[in-house]
N, C-alpha and C. Protein backbone atom coordinates (compact mmCIF):
# COMPACT_ATOMS: atom_id res chain seq x y z
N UNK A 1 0.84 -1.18 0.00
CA UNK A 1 0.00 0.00 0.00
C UNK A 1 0.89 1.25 0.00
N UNK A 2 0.40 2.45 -1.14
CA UNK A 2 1.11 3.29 -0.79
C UNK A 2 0.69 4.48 -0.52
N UNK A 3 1.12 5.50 0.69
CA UNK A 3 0.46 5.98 1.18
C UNK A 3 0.87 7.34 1.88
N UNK A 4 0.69 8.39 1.91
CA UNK A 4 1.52 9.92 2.20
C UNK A 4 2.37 9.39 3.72
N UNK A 5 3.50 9.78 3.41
CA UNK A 5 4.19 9.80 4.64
C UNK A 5 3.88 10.87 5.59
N UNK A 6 4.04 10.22 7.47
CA UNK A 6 4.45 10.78 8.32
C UNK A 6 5.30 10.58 9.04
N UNK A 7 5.76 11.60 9.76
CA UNK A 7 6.84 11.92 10.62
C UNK A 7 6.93 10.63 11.69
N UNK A 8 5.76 9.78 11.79
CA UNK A 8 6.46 8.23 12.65
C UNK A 8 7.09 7.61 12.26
N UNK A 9 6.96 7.53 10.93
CA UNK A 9 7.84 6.93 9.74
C UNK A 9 8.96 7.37 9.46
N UNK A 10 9.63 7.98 9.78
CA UNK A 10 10.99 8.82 10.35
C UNK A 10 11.79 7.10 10.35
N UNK A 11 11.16 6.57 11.53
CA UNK A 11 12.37 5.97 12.32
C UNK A 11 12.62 4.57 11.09
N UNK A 12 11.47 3.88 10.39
CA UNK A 12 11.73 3.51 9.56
C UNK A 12 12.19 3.04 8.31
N UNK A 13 12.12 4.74 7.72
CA UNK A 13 12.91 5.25 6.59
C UNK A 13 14.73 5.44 7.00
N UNK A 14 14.57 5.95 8.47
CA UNK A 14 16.34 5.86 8.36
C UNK A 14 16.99 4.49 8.56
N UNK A 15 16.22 3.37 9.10
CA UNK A 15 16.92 2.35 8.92
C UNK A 15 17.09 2.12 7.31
N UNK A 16 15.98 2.22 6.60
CA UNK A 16 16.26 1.65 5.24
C UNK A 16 17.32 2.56 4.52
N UNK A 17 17.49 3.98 5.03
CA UNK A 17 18.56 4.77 4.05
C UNK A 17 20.19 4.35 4.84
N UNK A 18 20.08 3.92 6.23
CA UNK A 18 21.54 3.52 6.68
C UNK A 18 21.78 2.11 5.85
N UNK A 19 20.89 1.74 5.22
CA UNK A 19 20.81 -0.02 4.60
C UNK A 19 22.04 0.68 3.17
N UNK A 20 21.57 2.09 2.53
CA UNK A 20 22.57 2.65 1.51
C UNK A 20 23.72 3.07 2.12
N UNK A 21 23.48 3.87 3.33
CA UNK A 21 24.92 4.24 3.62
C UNK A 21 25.95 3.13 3.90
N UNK A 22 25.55 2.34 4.28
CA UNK A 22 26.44 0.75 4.58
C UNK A 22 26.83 0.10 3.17
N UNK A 23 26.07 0.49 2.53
CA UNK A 23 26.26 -0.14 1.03
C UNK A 23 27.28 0.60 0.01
N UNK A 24 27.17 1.88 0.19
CA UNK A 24 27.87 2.89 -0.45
C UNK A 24 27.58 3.25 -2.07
N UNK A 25 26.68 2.58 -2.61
CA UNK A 25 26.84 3.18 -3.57
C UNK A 25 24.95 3.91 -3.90
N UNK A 26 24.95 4.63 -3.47
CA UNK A 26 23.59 4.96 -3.29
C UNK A 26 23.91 7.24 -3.57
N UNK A 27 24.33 7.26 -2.10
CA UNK A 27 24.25 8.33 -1.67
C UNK A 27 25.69 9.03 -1.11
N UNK A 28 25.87 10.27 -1.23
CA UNK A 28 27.45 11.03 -0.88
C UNK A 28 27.37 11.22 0.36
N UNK A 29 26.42 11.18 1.28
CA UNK A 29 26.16 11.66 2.95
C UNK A 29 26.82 10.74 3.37
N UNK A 30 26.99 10.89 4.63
CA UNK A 30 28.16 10.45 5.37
C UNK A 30 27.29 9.66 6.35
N UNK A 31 26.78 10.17 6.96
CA UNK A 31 25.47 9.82 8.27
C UNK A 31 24.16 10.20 7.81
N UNK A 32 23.13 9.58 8.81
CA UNK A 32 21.92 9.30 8.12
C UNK A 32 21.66 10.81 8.93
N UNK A 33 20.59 11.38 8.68
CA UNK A 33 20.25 13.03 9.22
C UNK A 33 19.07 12.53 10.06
N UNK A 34 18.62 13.57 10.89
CA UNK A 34 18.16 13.73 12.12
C UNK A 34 16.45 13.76 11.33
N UNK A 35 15.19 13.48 11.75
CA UNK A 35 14.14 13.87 10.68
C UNK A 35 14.01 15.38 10.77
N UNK A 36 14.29 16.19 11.77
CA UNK A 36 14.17 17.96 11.47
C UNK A 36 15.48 18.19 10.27
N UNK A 37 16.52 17.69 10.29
CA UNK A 37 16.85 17.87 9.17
C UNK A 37 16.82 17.42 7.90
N UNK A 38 15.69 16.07 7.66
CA UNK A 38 15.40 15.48 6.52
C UNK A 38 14.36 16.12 6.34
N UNK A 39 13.67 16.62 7.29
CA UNK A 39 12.40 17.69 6.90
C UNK A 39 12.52 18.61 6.30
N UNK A 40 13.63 19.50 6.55
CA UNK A 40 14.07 20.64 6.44
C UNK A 40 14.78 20.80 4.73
N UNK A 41 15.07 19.95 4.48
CA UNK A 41 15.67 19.80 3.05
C UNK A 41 14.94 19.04 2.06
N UNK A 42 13.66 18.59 3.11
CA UNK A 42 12.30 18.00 1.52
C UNK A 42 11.48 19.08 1.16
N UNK A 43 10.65 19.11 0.37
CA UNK A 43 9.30 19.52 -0.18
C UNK A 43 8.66 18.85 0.59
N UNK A 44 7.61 19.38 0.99
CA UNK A 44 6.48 18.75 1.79
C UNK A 44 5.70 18.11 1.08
N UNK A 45 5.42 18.03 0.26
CA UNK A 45 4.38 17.23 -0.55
C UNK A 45 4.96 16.30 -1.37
N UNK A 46 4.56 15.19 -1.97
CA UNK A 46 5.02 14.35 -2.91
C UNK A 46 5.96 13.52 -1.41
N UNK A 47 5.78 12.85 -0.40
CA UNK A 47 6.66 12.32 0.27
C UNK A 47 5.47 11.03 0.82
N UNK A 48 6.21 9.61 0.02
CA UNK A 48 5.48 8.36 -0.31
C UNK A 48 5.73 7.17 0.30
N UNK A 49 5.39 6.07 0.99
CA UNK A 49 5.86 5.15 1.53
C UNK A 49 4.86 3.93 0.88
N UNK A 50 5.84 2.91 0.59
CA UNK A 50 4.85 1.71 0.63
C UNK A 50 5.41 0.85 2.02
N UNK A 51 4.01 0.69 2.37
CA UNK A 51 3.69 -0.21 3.37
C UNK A 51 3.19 -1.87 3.35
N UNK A 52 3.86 -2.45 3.70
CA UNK A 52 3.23 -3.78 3.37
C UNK A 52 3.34 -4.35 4.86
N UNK A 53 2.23 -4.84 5.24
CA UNK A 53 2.16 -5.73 6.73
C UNK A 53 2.49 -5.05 7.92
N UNK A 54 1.67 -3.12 7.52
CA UNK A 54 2.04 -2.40 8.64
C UNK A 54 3.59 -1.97 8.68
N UNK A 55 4.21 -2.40 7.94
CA UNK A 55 5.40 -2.05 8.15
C UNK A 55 5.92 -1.44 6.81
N UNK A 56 7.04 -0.21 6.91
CA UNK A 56 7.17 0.86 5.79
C UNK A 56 8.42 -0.17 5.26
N UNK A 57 8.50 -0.43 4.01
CA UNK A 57 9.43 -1.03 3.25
C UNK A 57 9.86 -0.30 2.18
N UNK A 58 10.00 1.03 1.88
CA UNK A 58 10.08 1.69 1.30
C UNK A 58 9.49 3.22 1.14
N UNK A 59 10.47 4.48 0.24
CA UNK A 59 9.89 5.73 0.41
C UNK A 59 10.32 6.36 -0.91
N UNK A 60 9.78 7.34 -1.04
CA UNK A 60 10.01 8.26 -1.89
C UNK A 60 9.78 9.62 -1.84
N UNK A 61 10.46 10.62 -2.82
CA UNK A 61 10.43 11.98 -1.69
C UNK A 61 11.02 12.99 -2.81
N UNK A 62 10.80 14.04 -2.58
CA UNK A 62 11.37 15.40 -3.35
C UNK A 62 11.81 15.79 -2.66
N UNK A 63 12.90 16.57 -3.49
CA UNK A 63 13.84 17.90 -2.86
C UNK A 63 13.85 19.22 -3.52
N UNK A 64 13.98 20.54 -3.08
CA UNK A 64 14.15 21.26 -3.71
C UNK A 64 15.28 21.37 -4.99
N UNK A 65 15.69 22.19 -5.77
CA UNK A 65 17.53 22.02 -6.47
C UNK A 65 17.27 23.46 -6.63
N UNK A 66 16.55 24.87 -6.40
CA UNK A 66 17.18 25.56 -6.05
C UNK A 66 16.16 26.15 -5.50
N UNK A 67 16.59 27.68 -4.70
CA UNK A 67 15.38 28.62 -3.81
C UNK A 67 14.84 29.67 -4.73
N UNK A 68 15.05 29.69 -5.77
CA UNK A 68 14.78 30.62 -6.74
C UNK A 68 13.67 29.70 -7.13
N UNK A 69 12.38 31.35 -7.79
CA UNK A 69 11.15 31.03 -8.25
C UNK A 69 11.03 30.58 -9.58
N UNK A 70 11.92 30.76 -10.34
CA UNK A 70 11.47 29.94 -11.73
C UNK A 70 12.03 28.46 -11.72
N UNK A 71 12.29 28.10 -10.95
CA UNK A 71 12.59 26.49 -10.80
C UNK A 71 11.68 25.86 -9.80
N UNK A 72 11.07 26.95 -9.30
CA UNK A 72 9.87 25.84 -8.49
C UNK A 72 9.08 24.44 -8.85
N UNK A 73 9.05 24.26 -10.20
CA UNK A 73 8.53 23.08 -10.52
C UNK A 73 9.42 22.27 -11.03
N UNK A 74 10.82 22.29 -10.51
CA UNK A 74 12.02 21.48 -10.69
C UNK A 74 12.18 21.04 -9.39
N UNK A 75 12.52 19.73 -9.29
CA UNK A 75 12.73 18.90 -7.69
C UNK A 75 13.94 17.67 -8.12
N UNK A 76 14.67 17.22 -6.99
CA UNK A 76 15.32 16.16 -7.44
C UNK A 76 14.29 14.65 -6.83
N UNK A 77 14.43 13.88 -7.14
CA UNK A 77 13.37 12.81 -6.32
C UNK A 77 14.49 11.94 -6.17
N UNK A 78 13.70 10.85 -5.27
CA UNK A 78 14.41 9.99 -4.48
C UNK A 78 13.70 9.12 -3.99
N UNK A 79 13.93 7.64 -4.70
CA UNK A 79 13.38 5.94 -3.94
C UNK A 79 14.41 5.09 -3.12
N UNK A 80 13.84 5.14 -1.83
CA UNK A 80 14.31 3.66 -1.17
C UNK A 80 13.99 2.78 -1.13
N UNK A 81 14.61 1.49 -1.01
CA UNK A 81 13.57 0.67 -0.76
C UNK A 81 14.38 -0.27 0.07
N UNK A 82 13.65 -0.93 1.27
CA UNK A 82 14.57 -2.03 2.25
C UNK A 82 14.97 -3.10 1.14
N UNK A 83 16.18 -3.42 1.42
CA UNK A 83 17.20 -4.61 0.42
C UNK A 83 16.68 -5.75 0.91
N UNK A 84 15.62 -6.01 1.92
CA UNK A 84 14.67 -7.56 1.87
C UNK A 84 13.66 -7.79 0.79
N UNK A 85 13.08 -6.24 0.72
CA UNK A 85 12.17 -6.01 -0.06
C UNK A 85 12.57 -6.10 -1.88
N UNK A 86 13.45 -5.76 -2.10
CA UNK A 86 14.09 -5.30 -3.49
C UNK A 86 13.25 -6.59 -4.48
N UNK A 87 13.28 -5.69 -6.21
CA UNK A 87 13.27 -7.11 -7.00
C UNK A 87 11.40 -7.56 -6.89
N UNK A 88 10.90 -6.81 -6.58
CA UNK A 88 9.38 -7.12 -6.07
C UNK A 88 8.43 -6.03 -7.21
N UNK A 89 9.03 -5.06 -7.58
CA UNK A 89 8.32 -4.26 -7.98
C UNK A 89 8.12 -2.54 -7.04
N UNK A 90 8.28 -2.66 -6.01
CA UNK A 90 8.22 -1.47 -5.05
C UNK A 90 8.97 -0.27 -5.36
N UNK A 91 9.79 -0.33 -5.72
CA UNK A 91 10.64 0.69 -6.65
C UNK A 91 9.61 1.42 -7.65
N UNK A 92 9.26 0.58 -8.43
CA UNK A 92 8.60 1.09 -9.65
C UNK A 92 7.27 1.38 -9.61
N UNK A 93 6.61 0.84 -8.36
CA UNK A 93 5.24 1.54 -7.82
C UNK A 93 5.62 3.03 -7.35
N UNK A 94 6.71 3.13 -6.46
CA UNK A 94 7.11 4.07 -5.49
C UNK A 94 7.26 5.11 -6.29
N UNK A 95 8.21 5.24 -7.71
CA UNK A 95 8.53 5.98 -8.35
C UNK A 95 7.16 6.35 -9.75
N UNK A 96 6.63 5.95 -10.11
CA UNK A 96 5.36 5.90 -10.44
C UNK A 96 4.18 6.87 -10.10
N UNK A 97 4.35 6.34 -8.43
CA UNK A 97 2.95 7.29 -7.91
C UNK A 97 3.59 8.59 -7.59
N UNK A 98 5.04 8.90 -7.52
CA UNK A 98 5.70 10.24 -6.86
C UNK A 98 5.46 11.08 -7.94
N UNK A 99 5.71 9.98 -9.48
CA UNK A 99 5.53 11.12 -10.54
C UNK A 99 4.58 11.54 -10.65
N UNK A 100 3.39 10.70 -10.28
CA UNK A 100 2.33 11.22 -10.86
C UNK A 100 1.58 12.53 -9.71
N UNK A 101 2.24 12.05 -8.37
CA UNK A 101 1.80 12.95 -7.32
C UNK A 101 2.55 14.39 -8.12
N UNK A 102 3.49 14.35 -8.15
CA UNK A 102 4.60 15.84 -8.79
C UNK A 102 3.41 16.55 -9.76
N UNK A 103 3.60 15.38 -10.52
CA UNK A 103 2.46 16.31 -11.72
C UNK A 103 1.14 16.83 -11.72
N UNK A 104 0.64 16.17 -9.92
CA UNK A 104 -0.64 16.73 -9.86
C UNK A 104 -0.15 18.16 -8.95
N UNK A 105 0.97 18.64 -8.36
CA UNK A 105 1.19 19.30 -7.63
C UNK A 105 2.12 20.30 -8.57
N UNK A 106 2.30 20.46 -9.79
CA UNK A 106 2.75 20.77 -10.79
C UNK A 106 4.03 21.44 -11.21
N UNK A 107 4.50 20.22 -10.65
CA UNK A 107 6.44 20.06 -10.86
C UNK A 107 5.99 19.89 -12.50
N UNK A 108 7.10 20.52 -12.99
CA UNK A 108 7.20 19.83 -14.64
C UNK A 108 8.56 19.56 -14.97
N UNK A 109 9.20 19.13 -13.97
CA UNK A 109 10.14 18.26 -14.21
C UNK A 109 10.97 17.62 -12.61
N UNK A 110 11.53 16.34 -12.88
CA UNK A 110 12.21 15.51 -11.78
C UNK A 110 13.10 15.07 -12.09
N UNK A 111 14.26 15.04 -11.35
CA UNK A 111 16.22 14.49 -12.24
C UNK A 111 16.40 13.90 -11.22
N UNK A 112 17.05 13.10 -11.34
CA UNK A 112 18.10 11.70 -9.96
C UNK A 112 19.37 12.09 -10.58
N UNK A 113 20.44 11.97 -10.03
CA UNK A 113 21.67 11.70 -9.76
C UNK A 113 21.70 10.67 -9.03
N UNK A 114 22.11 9.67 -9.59
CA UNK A 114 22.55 8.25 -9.61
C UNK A 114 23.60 7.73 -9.83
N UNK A 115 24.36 6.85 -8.75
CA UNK A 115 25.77 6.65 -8.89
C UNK A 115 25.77 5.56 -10.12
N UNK A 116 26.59 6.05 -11.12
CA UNK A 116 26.41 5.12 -12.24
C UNK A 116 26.53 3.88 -12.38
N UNK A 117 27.31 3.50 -11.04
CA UNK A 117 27.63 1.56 -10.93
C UNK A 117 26.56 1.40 -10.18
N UNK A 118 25.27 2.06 -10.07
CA UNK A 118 23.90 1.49 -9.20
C UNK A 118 22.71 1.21 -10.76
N UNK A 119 23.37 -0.19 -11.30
CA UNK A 119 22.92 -0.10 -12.39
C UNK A 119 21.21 -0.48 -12.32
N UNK A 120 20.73 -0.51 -11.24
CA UNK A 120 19.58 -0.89 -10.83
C UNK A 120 18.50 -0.03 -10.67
N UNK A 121 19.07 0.95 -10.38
CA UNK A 121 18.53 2.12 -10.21
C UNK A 121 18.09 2.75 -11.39
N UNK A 122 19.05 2.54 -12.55
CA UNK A 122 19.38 3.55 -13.97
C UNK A 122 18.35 2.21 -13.91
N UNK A 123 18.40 1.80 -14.48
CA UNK A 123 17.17 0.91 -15.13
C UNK A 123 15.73 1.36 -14.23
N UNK A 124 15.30 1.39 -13.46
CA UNK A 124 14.24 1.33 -12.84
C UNK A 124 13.79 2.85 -13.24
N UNK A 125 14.73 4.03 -13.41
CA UNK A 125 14.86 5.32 -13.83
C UNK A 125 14.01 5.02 -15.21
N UNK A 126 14.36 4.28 -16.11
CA UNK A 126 14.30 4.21 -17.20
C UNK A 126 13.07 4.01 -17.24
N UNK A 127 12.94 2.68 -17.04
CA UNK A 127 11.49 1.68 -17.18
C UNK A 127 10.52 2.83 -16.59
N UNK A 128 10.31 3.82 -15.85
CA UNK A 128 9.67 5.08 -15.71
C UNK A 128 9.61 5.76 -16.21
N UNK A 129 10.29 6.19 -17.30
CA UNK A 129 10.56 6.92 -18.33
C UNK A 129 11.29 8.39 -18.42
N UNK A 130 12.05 8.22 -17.14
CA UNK A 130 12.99 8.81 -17.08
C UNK A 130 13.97 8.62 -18.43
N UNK A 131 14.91 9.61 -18.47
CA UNK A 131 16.29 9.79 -19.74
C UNK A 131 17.39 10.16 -19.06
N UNK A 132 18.38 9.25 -19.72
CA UNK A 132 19.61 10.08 -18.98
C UNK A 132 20.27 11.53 -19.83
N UNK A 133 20.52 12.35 -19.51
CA UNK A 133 20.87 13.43 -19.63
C UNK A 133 22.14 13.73 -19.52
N UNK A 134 22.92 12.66 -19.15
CA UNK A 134 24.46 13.33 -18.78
C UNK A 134 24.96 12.29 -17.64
N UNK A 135 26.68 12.46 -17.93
CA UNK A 135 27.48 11.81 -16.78
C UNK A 135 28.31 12.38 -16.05
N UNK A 136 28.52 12.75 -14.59
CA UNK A 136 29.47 13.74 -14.24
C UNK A 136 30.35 12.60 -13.58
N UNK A 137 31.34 12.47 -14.15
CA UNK A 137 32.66 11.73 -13.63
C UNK A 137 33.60 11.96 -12.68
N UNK A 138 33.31 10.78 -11.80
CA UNK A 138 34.26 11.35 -10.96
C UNK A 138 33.83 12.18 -10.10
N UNK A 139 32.76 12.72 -9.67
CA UNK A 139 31.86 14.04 -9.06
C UNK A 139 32.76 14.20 -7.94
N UNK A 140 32.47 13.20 -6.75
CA UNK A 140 32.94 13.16 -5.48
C UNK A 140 33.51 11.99 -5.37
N UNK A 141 34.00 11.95 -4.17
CA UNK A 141 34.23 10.24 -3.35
C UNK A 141 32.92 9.89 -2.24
N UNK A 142 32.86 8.74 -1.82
CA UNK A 142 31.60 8.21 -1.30
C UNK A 142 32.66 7.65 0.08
N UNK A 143 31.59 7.51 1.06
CA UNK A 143 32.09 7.29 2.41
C UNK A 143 33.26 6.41 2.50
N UNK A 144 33.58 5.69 1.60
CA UNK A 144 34.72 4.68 2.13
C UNK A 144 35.73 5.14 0.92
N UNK A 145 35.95 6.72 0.44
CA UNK A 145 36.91 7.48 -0.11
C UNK A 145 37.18 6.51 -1.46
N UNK A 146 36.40 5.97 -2.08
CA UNK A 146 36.35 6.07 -4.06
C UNK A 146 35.46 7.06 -4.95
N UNK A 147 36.50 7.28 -5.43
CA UNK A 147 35.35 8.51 -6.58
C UNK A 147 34.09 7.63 -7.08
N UNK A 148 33.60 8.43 -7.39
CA UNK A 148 31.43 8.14 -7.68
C UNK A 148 31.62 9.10 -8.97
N UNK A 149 30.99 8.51 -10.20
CA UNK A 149 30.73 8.97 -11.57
C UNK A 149 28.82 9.06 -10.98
N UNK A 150 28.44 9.90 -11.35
CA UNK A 150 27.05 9.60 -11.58
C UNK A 150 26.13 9.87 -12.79
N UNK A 151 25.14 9.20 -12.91
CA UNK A 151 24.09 9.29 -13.91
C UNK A 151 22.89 10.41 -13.56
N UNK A 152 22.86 11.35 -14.93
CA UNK A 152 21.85 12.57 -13.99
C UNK A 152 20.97 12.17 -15.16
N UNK A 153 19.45 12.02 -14.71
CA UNK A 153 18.39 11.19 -15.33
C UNK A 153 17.36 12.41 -15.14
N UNK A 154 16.54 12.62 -16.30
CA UNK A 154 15.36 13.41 -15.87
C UNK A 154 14.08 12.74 -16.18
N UNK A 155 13.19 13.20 -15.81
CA UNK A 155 11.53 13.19 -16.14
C UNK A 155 10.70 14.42 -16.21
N UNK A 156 10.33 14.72 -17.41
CA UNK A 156 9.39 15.57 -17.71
C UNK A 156 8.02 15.85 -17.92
N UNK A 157 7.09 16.68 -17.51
CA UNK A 157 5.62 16.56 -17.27
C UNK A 157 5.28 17.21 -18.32
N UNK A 158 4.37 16.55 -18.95
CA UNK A 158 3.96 17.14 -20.64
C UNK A 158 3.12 18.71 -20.13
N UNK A 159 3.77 19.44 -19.38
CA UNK A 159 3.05 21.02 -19.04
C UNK A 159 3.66 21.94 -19.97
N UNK A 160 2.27 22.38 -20.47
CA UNK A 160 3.25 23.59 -21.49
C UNK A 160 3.86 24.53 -20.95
């Protein structure tokens, strides 16, 4: 089931995003953030969880990419999903209903930056109909100090 996130769901979602930071190839953060500061750096709206058996196995979520008004309907998005769960489809529900939430809230466009060896991701990007747009090589290093190439993927809302 998927269903608007709340703030109880905090404690849930950071186990599943420390499941990336342990993994490393996900995300450039170092530590998982506090929820006033995962609050503080989402969009309030468009923020998605699927739930299965009462329990959150996954999320999805917008971010701003800048504070300026003509990019207001530009966001970066973002799917987790617990690595028990993976391979099920939850990804591609998760990312699915965020787009379609964006477009009712009238983002007209969504980009991922994706570490390019998360070839799982670029596909699941795809099969959504996301495009890749570009590769920035080499960007940063990731917690256990190897450089990260990433894949910057967009999605666009047919808004004139």
């Amino acid at each position: 089931m998927i269903r608007q996130m709340r703030a109880s769901d905090y404690e849930a979602m950071a186990a599943i995003y420390r499941q990336s930071l342990e993994k490393g190839n996900v995300t450039f953060q170092m530590t998982c953030p506090t929820y006033v500061e995962w609050d503080a750096s989402h969009i309030p709206t468009c923020r998605l969880v699927f739930e299965e058996d009462g329990r959150v196995v996954g999320y999805a979520m917008i971010a701003p990419t800048s504070s300026r008004d003509c990019y207001r309907g530009v966001a970066e998005s973002s799917v987790y999903v617990d690595e028990t769960y993976r391979r099920r489809g939850i990804g591609r529900t998760l990312l699915s209903a965020l787009m379609a939430e964006a477009r009712a809230e009238g983002f007209w466009m969504l980009y991922a930056a994706i570490f390019s060896n998360n070839e799982a991701s670029i596909r699941l990007h795809k099969a959504c109909g996301f495009r890749v747009i570009g590769t920035r090589e080499r960007i940063a290093r990731d917690r256990f100090g190897q450089w990260q190439s990433t894949t910057v993927m967009e999605w666009r809302n047919d808004i004139d």
